[in-house]
Protein backbone atom coordinates (compact mmCIF):
# COMPACT_ATOMS: atom_id res chain seq x y z
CA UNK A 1 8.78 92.53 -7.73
CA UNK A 2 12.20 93.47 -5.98
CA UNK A 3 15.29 94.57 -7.68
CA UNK A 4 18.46 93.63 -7.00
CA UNK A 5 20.61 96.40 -7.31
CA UNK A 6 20.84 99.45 -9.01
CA UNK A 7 24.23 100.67 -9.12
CA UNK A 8 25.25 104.69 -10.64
CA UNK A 9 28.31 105.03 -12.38
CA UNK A 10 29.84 107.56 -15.04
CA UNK A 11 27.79 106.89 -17.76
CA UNK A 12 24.37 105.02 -16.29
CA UNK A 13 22.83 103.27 -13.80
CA UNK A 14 23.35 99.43 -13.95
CA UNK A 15 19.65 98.34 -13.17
CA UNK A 16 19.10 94.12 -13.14
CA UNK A 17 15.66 93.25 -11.80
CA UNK A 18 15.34 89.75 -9.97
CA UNK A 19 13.52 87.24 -11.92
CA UNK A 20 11.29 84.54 -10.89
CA UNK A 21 11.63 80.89 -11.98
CA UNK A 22 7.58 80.59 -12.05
CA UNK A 23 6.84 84.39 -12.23
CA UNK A 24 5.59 84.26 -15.76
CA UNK A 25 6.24 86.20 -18.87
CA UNK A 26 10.63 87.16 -18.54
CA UNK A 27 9.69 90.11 -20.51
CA UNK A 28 6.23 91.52 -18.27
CA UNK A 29 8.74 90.38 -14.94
CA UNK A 30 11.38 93.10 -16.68
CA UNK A 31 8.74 95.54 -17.20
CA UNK A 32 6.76 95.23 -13.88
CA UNK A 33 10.41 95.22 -11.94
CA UNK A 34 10.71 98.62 -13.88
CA UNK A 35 8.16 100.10 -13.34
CA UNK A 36 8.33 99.35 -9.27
CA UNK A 37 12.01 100.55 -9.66
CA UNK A 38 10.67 104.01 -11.02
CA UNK A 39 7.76 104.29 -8.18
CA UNK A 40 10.03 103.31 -5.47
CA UNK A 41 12.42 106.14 -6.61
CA UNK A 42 15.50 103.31 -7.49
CA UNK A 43 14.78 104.95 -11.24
CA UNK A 44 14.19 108.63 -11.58
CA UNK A 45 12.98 110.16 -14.93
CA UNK A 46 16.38 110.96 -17.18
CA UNK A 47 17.79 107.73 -15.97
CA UNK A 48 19.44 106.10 -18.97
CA UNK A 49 18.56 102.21 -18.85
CA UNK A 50 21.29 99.90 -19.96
CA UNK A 51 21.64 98.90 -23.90
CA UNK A 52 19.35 96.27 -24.21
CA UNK A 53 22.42 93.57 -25.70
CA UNK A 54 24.26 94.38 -22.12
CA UNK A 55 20.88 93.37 -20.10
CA UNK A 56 19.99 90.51 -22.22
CA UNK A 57 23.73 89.40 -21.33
CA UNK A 58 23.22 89.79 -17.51
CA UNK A 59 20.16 88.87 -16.83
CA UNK A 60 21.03 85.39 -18.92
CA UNK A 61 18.02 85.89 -21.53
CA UNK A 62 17.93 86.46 -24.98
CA UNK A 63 17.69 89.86 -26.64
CA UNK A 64 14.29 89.26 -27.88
CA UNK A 65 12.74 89.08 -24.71
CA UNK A 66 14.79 92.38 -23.27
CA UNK A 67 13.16 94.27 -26.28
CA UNK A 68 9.57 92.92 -25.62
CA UNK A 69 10.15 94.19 -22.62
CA UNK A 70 11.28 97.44 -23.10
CA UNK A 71 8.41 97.71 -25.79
CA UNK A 72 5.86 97.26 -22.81
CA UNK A 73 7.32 99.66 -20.66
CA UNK A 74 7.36 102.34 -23.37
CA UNK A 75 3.37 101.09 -23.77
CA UNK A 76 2.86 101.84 -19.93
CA UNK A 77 4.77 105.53 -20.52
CA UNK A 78 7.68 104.28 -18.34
CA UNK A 79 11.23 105.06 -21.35
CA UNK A 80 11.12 107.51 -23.84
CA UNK A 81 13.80 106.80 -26.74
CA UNK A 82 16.47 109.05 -27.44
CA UNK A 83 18.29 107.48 -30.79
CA UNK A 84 21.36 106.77 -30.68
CA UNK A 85 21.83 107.92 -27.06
CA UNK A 86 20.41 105.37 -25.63
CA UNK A 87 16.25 105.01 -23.86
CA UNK A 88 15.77 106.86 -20.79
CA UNK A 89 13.60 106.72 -18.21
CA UNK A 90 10.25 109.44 -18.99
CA UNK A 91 9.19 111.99 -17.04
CA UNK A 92 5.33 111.30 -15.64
CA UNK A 93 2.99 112.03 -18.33
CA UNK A 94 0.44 114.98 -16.62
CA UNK A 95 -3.07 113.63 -16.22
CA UNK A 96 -5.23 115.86 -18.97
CA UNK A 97 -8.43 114.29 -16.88
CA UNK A 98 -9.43 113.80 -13.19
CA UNK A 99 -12.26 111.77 -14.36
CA UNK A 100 -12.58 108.15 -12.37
CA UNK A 101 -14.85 106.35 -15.18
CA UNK A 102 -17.09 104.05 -13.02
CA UNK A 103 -19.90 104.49 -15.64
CA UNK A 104 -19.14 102.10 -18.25
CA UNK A 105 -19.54 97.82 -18.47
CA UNK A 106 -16.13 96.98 -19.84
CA UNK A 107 -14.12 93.66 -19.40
CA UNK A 108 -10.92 94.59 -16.52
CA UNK A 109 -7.55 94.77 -18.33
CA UNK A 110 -6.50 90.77 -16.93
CA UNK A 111 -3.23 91.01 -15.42
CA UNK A 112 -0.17 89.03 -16.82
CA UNK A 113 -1.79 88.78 -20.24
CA UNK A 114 0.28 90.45 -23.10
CA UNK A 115 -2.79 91.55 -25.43
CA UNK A 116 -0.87 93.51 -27.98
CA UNK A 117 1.35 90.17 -28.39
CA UNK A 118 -2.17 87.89 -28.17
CA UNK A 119 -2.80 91.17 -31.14
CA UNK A 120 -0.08 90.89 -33.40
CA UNK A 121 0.08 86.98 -33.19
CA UNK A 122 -3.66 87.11 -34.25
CA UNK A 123 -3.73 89.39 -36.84
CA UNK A 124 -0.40 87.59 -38.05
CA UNK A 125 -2.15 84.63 -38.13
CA UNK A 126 -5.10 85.66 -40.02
CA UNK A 127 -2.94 87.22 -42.73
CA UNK A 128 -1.13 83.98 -43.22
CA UNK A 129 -4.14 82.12 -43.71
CA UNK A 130 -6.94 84.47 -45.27
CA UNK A 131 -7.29 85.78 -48.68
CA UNK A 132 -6.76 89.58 -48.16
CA UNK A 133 -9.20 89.91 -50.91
CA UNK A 134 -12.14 88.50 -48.84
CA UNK A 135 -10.71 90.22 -45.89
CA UNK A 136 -11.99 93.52 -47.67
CA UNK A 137 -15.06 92.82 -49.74
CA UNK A 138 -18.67 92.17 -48.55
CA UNK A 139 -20.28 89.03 -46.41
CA UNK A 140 -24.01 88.99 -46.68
CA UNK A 141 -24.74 85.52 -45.24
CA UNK A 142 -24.36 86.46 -41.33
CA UNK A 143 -20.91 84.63 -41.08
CA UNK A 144 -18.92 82.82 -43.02
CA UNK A 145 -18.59 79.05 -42.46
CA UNK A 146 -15.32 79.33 -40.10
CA UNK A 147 -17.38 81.90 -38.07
CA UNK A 148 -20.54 79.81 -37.53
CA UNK A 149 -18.04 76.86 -36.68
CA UNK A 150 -16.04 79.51 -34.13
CA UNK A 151 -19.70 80.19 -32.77
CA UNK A 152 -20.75 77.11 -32.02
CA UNK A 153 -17.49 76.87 -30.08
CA UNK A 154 -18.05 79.96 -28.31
CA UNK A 155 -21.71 78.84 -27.55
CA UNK A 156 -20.67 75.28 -26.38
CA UNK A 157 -20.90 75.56 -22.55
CA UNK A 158 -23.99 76.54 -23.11
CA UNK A 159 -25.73 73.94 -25.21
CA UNK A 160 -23.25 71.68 -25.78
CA UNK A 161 -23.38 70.96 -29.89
CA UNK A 162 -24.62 72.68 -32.44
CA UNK A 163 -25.21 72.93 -36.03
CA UNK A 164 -23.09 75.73 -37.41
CA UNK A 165 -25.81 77.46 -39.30
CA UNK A 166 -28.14 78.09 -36.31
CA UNK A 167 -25.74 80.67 -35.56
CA UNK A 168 -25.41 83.80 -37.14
CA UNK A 169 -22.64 86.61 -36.71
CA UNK A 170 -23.76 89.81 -35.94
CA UNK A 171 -21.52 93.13 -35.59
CA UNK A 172 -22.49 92.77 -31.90
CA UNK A 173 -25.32 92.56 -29.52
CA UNK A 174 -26.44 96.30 -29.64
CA UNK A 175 -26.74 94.99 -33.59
CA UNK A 176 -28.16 91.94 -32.65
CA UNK A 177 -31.36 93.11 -30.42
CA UNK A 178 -32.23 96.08 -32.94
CA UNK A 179 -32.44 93.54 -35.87
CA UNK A 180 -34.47 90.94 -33.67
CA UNK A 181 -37.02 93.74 -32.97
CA UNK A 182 -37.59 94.77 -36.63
CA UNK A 183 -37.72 91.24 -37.95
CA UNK A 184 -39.95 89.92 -35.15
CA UNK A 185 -42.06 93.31 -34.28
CA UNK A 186 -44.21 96.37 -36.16
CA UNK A 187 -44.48 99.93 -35.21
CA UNK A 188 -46.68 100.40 -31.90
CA UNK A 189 -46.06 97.07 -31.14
CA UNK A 190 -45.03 96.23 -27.29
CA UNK A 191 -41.92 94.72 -25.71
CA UNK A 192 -41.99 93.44 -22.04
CA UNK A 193 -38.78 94.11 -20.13
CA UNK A 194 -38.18 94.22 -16.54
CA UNK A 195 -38.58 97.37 -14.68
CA UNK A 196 -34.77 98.59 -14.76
CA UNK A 197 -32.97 96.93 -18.07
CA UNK A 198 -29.94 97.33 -20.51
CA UNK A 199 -30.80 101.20 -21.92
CA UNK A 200 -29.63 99.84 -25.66
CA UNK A 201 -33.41 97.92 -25.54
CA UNK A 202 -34.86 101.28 -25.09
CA UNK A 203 -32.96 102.91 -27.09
CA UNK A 204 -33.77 100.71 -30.12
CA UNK A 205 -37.43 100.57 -29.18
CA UNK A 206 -38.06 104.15 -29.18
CA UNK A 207 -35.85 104.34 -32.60
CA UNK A 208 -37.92 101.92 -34.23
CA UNK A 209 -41.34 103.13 -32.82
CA UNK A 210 -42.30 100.00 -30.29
CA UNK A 211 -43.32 100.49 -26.54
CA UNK A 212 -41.60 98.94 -23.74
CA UNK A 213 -44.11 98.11 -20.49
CA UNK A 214 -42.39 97.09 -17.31
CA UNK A 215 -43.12 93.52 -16.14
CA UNK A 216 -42.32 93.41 -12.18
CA UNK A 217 -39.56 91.65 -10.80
CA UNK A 218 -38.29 90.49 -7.64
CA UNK A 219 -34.90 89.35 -6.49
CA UNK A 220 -35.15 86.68 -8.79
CA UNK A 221 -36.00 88.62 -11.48
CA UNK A 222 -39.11 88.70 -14.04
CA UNK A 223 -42.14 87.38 -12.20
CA UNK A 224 -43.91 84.39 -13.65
CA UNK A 225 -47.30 85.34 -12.72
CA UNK A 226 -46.72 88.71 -14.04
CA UNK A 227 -45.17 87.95 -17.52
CA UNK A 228 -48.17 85.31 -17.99
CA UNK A 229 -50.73 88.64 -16.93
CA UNK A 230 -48.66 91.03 -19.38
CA UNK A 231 -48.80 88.31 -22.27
CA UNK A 232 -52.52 88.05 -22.27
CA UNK A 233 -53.34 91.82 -21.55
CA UNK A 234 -50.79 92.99 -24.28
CA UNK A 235 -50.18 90.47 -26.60
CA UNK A 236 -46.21 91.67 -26.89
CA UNK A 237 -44.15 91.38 -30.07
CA UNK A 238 -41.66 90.10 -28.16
CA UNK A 239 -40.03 89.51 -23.99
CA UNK A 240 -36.36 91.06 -23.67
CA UNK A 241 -34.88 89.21 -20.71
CA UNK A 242 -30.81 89.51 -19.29
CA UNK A 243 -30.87 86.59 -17.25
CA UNK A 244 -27.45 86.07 -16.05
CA UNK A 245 -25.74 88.98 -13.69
CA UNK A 246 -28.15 91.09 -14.62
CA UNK A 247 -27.27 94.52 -16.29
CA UNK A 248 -27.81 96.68 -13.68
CA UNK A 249 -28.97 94.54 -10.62
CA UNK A 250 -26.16 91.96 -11.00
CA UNK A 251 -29.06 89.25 -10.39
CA UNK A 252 -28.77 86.10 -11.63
CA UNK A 253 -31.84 84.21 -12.74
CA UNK A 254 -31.74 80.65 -11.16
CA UNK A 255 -32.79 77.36 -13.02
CA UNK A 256 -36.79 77.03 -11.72
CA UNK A 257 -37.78 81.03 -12.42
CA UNK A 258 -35.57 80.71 -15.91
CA UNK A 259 -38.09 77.02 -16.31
CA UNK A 260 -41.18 78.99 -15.40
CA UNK A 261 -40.52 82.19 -17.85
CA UNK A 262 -39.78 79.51 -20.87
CA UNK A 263 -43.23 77.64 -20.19
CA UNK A 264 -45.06 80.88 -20.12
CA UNK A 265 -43.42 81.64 -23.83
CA UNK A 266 -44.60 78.69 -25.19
CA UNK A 267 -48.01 78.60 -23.33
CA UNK A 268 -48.67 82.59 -24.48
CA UNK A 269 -46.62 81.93 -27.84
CA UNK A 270 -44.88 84.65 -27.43
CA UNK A 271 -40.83 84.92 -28.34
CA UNK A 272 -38.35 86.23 -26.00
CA UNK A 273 -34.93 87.50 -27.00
CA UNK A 274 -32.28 86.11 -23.88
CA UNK A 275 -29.35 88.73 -23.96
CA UNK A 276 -26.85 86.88 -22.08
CA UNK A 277 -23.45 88.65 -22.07
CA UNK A 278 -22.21 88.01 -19.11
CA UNK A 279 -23.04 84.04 -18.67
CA UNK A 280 -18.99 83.02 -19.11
CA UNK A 281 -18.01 85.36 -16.62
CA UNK A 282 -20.06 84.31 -14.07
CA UNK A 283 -19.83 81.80 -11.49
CA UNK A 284 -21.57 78.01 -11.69
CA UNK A 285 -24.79 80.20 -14.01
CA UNK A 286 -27.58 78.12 -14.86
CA UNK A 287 -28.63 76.83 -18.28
CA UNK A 288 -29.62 79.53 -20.11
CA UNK A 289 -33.42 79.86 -21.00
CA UNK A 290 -32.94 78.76 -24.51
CA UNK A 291 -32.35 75.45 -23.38
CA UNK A 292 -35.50 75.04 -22.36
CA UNK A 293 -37.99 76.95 -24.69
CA UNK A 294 -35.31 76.51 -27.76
CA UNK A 295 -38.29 77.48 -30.49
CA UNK A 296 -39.26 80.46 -28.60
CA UNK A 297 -36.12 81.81 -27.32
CA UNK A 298 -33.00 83.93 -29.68
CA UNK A 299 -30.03 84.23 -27.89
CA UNK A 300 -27.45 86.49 -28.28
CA UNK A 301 -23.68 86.43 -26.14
CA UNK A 302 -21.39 89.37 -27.23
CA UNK A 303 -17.35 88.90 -27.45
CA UNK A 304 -17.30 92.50 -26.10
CA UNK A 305 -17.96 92.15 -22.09
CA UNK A 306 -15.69 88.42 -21.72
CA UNK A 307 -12.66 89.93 -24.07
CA UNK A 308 -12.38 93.26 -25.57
CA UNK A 309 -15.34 96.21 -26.28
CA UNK A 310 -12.96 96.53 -29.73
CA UNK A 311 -14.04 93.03 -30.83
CA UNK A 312 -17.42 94.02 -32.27
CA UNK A 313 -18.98 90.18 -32.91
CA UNK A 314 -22.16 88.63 -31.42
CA UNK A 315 -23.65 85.20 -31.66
CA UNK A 316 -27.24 84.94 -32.22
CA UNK A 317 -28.54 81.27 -32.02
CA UNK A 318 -31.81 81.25 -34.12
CA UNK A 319 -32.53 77.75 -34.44
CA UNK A 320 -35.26 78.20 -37.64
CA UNK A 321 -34.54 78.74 -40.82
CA UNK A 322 -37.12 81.00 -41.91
CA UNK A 323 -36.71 83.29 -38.66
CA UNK A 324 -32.56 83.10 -39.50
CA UNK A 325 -33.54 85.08 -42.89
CA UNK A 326 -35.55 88.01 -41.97
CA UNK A 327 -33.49 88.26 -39.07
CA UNK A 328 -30.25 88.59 -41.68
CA UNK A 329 -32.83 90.98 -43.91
CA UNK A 330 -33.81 93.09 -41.21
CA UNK A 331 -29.73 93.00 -40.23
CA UNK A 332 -28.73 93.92 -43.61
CA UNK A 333 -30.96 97.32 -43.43
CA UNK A 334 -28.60 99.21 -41.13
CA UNK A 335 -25.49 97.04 -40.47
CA UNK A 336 -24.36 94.76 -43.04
CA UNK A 337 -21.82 92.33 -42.16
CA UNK A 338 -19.55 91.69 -39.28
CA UNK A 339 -16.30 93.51 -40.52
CA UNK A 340 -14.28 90.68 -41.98
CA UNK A 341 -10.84 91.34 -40.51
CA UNK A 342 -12.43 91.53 -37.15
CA UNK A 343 -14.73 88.42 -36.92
CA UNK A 344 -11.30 86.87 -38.82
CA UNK A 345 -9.39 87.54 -35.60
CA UNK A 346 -12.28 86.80 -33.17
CA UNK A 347 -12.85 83.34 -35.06
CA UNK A 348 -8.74 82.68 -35.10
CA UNK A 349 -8.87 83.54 -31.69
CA UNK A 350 -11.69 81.13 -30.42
CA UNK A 351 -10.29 78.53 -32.43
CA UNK A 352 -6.69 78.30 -31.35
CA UNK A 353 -7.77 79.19 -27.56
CA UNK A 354 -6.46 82.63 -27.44
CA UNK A 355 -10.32 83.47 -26.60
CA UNK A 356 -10.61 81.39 -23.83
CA UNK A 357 -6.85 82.66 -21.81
CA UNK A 358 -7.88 85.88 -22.50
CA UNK A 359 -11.84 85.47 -21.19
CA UNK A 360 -9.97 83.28 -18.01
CA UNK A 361 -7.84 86.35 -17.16
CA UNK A 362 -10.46 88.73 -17.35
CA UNK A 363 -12.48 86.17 -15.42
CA UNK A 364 -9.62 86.48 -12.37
CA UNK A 365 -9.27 90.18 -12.57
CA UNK A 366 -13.12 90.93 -12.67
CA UNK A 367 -13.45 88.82 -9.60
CA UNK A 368 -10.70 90.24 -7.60
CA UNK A 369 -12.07 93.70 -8.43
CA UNK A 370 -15.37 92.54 -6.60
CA UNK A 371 -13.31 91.51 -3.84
CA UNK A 372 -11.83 95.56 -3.74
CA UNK A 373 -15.39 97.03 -3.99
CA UNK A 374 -16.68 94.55 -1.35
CA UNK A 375 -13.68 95.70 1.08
CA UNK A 376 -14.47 99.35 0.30
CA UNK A 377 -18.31 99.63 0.03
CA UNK A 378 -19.09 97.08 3.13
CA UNK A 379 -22.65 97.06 3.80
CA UNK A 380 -23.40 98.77 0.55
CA UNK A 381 -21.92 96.64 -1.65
CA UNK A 382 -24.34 94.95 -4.15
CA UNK A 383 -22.43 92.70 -6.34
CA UNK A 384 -22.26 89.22 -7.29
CA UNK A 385 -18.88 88.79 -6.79
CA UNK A 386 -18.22 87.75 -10.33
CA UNK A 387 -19.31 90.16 -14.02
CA UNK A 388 -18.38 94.08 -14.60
CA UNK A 389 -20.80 95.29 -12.29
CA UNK A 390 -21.88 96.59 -8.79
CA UNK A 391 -25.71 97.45 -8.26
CA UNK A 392 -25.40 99.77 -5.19
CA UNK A 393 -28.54 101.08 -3.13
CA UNK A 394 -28.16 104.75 -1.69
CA UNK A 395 -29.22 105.71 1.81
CA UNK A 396 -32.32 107.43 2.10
CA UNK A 397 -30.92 111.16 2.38
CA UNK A 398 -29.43 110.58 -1.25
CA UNK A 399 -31.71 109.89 -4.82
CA UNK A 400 -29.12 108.54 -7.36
CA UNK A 401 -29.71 111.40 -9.97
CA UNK A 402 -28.31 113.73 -6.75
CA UNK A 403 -25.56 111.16 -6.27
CA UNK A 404 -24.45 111.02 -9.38
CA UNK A 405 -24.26 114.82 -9.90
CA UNK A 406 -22.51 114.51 -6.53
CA UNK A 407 -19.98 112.12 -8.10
CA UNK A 408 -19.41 113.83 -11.13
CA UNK A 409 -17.94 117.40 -9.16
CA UNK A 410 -15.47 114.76 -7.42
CA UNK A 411 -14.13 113.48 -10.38
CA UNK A 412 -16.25 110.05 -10.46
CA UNK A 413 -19.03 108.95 -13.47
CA UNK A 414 -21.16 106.75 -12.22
CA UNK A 415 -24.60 105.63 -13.67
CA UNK A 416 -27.76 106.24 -11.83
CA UNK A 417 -31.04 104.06 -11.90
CA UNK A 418 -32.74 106.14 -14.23
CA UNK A 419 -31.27 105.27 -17.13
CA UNK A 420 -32.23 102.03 -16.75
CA UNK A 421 -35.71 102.49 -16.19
CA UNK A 422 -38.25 100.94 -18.46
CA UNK A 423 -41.19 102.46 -16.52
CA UNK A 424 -41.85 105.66 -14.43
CA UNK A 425 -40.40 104.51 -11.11
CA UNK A 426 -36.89 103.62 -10.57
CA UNK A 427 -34.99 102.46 -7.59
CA UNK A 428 -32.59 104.55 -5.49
CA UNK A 429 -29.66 102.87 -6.92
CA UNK A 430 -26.33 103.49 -9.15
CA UNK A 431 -24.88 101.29 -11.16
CA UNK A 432 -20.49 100.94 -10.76
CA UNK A 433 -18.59 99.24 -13.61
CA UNK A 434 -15.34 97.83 -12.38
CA UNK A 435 -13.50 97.28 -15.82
CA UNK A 436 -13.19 100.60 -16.90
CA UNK A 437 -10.11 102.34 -14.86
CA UNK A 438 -7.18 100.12 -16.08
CA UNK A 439 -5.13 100.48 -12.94
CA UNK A 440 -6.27 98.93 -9.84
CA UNK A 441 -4.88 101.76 -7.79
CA UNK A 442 -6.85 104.50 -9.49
CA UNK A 443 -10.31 101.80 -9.08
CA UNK A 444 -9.36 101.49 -5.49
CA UNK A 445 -9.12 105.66 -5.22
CA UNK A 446 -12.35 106.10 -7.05
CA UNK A 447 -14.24 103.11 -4.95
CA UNK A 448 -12.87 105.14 -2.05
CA UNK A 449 -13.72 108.70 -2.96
CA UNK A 450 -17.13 107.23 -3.66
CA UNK A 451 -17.60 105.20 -0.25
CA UNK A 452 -16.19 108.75 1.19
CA UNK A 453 -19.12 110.40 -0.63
CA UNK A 454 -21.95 107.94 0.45
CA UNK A 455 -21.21 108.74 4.21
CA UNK A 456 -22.05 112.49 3.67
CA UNK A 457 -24.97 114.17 3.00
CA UNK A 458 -26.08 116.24 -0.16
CA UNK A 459 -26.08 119.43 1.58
CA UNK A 460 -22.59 118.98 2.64
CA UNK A 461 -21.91 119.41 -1.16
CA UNK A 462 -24.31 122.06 -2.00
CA UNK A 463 -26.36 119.74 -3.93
CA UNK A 464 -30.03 120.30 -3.29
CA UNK A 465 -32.34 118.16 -1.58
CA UNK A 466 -35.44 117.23 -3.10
């Protein structure tokens, strides 16, 4: 984004950004120009901006759009009002942290979508529709009848059509697995996972008293010939699987091993609980396992990693009755209901196709964030290309507990194998999340720092080699 001019007289600088016929948004074009204006020095902090009535008349646009835009540029830190003397441009804001958070699975901030508008429209839009009354009083049946019907929705390029009450609405996945393993397991019971796995499973197993036992894997994931040993040696409660862009390998599951894993469930009768919340974000995925063992299989997809870790809503398709109640029973014990404003404005959203704009940008950004870590890590890289996630494999003269102490003295969090670990081994791996560090250019400094920090050896830190 280029300006035009920026002229100084008396009173203030005369600033007029150039506008784009197909640049998008008028008021993000205003904001971006601005805030390239104040990196490239055209704007210095004190700066006093025009009034926003004498922009709107220059730049040929109405005043709304002037104040949106000044509204988004306070949001990103850039004016500071100063009543009735006018809005200024604000001094850099000092950095209270160093920190470079490459530790936790977030969707990217997608570029050229206005969330707080996408925000206030939805919330404004609930309000005008809703009783506020049941906006604030208790739901005990898993969803009410708009949410199921926003679910099946949501769960449509998956399975196609649905009935609306094979889906229930859970105050996410986290939610979602921990009811599925008191409902379907007892205390001492087993779970089979694969060797490194989401650490909320193992969280919620230890909480609740059940074991987890590693089932091998290779690049494909979960071995068939090893789940179909584990069955009949352990005679599990239940099979946790994460099928698509697997959290942390990034592996993705394809059709035949997700075919063979299904026929195993219903040869040992033995349920499996597909965690899939990545499947929309990824590229061309296969059919998820349900579709093929759909008595056997409960699958849960999260709002949370496609849109927003604030919209706390899961979909669990449970297509039995009987198994849809104690699953809402065990539920009820230690997380009621979805909160009702919230799954109001996730349902709105899916329903008027703010969901899906906002799960395509995220889509765009996450990818060309792969394309940044693929540029920076070379050889190491580990990714898909698509999802929140990089699964990166350390040279020999590191172990990723060293690595990420390493990081962590340079300013970088970064998650290390172990904590994914269902058994005693681990691989010599760290997982990087790519959505967490809003700005590209800070992501792009941390990737680097990190890639700067692989080359070296521990010693050259102080960090002792073991």
């Amino acid at each position: 984004m280029s300006q035009l001019k920026t002229i100084q007289d008396k009173n203030s600088p005369i600033w007029l950004p150039r506008l784009a016929v197909n640049g998008g948004p008028r008021f993000l074009q205003i904001a971006d120009a601005l805030q390239a204006a104040v990196v490239d020095g055209s704007l210095k902090p004190g700066d006093r901006l025009p009034p926003q009535r004498q922009l709107a008349v220059q730049l040929d646009v109405d005043l709304t759009t002037i104040t949106r835009a000044y509204d988004e540029a306070r949001r990103r830190n850039l004016l500071e009002g100063r009543g009735a003397r006018g809005t200024y441009v604000a001094a850099p804001k000092v950095e209270l942290t160093s920190i470079l958070d490459l530790s936790m699975n977030t969707p990217p901030p997608p570029h050229g979508v206005d969330f707080d508008d996408m925000l206030k429209q939805g919330l404004s839009q609930v309000l005008m529709r809703a009783d506020s009354e049941l906006l604030m009083t208790y739901h005990l049946g898993g969803g009410s009848d708009s949410d199921r019907k926003a679910g099946t929705k949501w769960l449509e390029p998956m399975f196609g059509y649905l009935d609306s009450p094979q889906v229930v609405v859970c105050p996410g996945a986290q939610a979602a697995i921990a009811a599925l393993i008191l409902a379907l397991t007892a205390p001492g019971d087993i779970i089979l996972a694969e060797p490194t796995t989401y650490p909320g499973l193992r969280a919620a197993a230890t909480q609740f008293g059940r074991r987890i036992i590693a089932v091998e894997a290779d690049q494909h994931g979960m071995l068939p010939e090893m789940l179909e040993e584990a069955c009949r040696q352990h005679k599990p409660g239940l099979v946790y699987l994460n099928p698509t862009l697997q959290n942390p390998t990034a592996v993705t599951m394809p059709e035949r091993r997700r075919k063979e894993l299904a026929g195993i469930a219903k040869r040992c009768n033995v349920r499996i609980v597909e965690d899939d919340p990545y499947w929309l974000l990824a590229d061309a995925p296969p059919p998820p396992i349900a579709t093929f063992a759909p008595e056997q299989v409960y699958y849960i997809s999260t709002l949370s990693k496609c849109l927003t870790p604030g919209l706390r809503v899961a979909f669990v398709l449970i297509r039995d009755a009987d198994e849809r109640e104690r699953f809402l029973v065990a539920l009820r014990s230690f997380a009621l209901m979805v909160a009702p404003l919230t799954a109001a404005l996730a349902t709105q959203w899916i329903l008027d196709g703010s969901a899906d704009a906002l799960m395509e940008g995220v889509r765009k950004e996450a990818r060309l964030r792969h394309r940044m870590a693929r540029d920076i890590l070379a050889g190491r890289y580990g990714g898909a290309g698509d999802g929140l996630h990089v699964w990166l494999e350390l040279p020999a003269y590191w172990n990723s507990s060293q690595l990420a102490r390493a990081a962590d003295n340079e300013g970088i969090a970064v998650t290390p194998a172990e904590a994914f670990a269902t058994g005693s081994g681990s691989v010599n791996a760290i997982r990087i999340s790519l959505g967490s560090i809003k700005d590209r250019r800070r992501l792009q400094a941390g990737l680097q720092r990190l890639s700067d920090l692989l080359a070296r050896r521990p010693e050259s830190f102080g960090v002792a080699v073991v």
